[in-house]
Protein backbone atom coordinates (compact mmCIF):
# COMPACT_ATOMS: atom_id res chain seq x y z
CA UNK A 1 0.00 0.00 0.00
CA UNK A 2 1.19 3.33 -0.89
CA UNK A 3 0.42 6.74 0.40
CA UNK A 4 0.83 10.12 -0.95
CA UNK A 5 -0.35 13.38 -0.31
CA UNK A 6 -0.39 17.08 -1.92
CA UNK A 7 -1.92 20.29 -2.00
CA UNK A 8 -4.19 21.92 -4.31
CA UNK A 9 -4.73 25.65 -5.06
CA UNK A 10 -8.95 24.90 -5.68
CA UNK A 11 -11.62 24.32 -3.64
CA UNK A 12 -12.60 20.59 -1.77
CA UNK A 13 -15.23 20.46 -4.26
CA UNK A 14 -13.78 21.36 -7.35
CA UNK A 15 -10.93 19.02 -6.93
CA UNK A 16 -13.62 16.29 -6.42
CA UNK A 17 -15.71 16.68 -8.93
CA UNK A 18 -12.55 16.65 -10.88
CA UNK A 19 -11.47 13.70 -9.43
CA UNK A 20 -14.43 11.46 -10.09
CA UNK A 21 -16.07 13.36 -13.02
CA UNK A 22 -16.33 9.85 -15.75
CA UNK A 23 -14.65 11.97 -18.65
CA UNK A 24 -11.20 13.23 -16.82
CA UNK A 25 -10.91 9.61 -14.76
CA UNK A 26 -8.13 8.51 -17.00
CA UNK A 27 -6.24 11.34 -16.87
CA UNK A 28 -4.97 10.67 -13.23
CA UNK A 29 -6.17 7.54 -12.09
CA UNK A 30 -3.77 4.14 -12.57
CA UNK A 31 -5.03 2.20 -16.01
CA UNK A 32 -6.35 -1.12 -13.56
CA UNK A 33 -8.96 1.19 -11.71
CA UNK A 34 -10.43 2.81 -14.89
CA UNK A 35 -13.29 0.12 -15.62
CA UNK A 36 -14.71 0.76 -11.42
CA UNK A 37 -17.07 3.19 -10.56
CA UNK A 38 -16.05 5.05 -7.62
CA UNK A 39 -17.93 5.20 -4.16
CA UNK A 40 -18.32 8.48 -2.87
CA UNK A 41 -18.86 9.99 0.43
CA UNK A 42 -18.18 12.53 2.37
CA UNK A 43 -19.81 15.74 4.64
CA UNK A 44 -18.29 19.46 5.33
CA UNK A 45 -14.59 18.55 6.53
CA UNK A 46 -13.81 15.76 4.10
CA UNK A 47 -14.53 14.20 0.82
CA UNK A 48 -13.73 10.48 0.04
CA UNK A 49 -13.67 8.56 -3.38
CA UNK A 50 -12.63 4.70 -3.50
CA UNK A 51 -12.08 2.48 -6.56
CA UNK A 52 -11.87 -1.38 -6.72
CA UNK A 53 -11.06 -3.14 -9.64
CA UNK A 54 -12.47 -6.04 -10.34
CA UNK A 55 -10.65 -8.80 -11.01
CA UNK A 56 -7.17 -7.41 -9.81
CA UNK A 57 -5.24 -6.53 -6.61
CA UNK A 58 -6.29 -2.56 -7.67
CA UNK A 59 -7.30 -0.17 -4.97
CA UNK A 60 -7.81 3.50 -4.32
CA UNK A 61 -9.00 5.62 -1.62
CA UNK A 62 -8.92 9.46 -2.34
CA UNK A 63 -9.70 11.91 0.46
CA UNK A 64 -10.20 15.85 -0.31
CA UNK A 65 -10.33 18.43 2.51
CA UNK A 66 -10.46 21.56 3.15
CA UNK A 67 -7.26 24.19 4.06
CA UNK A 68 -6.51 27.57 4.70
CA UNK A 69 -7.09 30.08 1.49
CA UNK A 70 -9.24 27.75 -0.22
CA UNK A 71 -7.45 25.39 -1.30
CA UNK A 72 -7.54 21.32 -0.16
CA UNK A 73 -5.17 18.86 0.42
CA UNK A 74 -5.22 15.51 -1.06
CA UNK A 75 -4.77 11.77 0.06
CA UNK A 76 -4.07 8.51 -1.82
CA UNK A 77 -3.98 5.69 -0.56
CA UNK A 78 -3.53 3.18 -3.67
CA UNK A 79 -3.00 -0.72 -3.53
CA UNK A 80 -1.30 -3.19 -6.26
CA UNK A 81 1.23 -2.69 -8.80
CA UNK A 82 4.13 -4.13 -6.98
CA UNK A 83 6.79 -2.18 -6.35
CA UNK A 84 6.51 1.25 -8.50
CA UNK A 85 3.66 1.54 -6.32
CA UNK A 86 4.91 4.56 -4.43
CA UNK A 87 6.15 6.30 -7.62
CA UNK A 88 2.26 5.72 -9.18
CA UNK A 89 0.65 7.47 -6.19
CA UNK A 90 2.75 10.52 -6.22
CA UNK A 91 2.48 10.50 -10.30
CA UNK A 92 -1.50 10.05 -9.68
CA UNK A 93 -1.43 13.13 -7.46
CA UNK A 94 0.44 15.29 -10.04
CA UNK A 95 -2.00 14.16 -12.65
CA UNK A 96 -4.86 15.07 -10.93
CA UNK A 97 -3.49 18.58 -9.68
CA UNK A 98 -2.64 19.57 -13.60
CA UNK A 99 -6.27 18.01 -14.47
CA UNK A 100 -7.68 20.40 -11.49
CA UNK A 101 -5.95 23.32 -13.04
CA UNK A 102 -7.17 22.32 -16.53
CA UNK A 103 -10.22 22.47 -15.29
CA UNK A 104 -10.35 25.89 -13.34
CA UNK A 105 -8.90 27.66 -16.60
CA UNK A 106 -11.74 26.15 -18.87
CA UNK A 107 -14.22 27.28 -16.01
């Protein structure tokens, strides 16, 4: 299991929407996880998205909160892969941050 974390110059809700919106999925999130639908969940403080793929070892958990400014920070917890695991996380992360950004500017 591999964990990484980041901040984000957009809101909790922005980022999330991002993050689970069907269309920009495969943009950030590891190839094996693309064919699950995520379960979402979440109140005020925090936002949470999992994945399990079907089939595989494949696992996500991604938690968006609130910090100062408006921004959010982000968690990922991801599961399979082997070894490069801790690289995919942290290249996950930076995948979804640019696909944030995209986002914003189009908006």
């Amino acid at each position: 299991m591999a964990y990484a974390e980041r901040g984000v110059s957009a809101p909790p809700e922005v980022v999330f929407n991002t993050a689970t919106d069907p269309d920009r999925i495969s943009s950030w999130l590891p190839e094996p996880l693309l064919s699950s639908e995520p379960a979402r969940e979440g109140d005020a403080g925090q936002l949470r998205a999992r994945w399990t793929a079907r089939g595989a070892d494949w696992s996500a958990e991604l938690q968006v909160e609130p910090v100062d400014a408006g921004g959010s920070r982000l968690r990922l917890e991801l599961g399979g892969g082997g070894g490069d695991v801790d690289r995919l996380a942290d290249e996950a992360l930076n995948s979804l941050a640019r696909e944030v950004a995209d986002n914003l500017q189009a908006g």
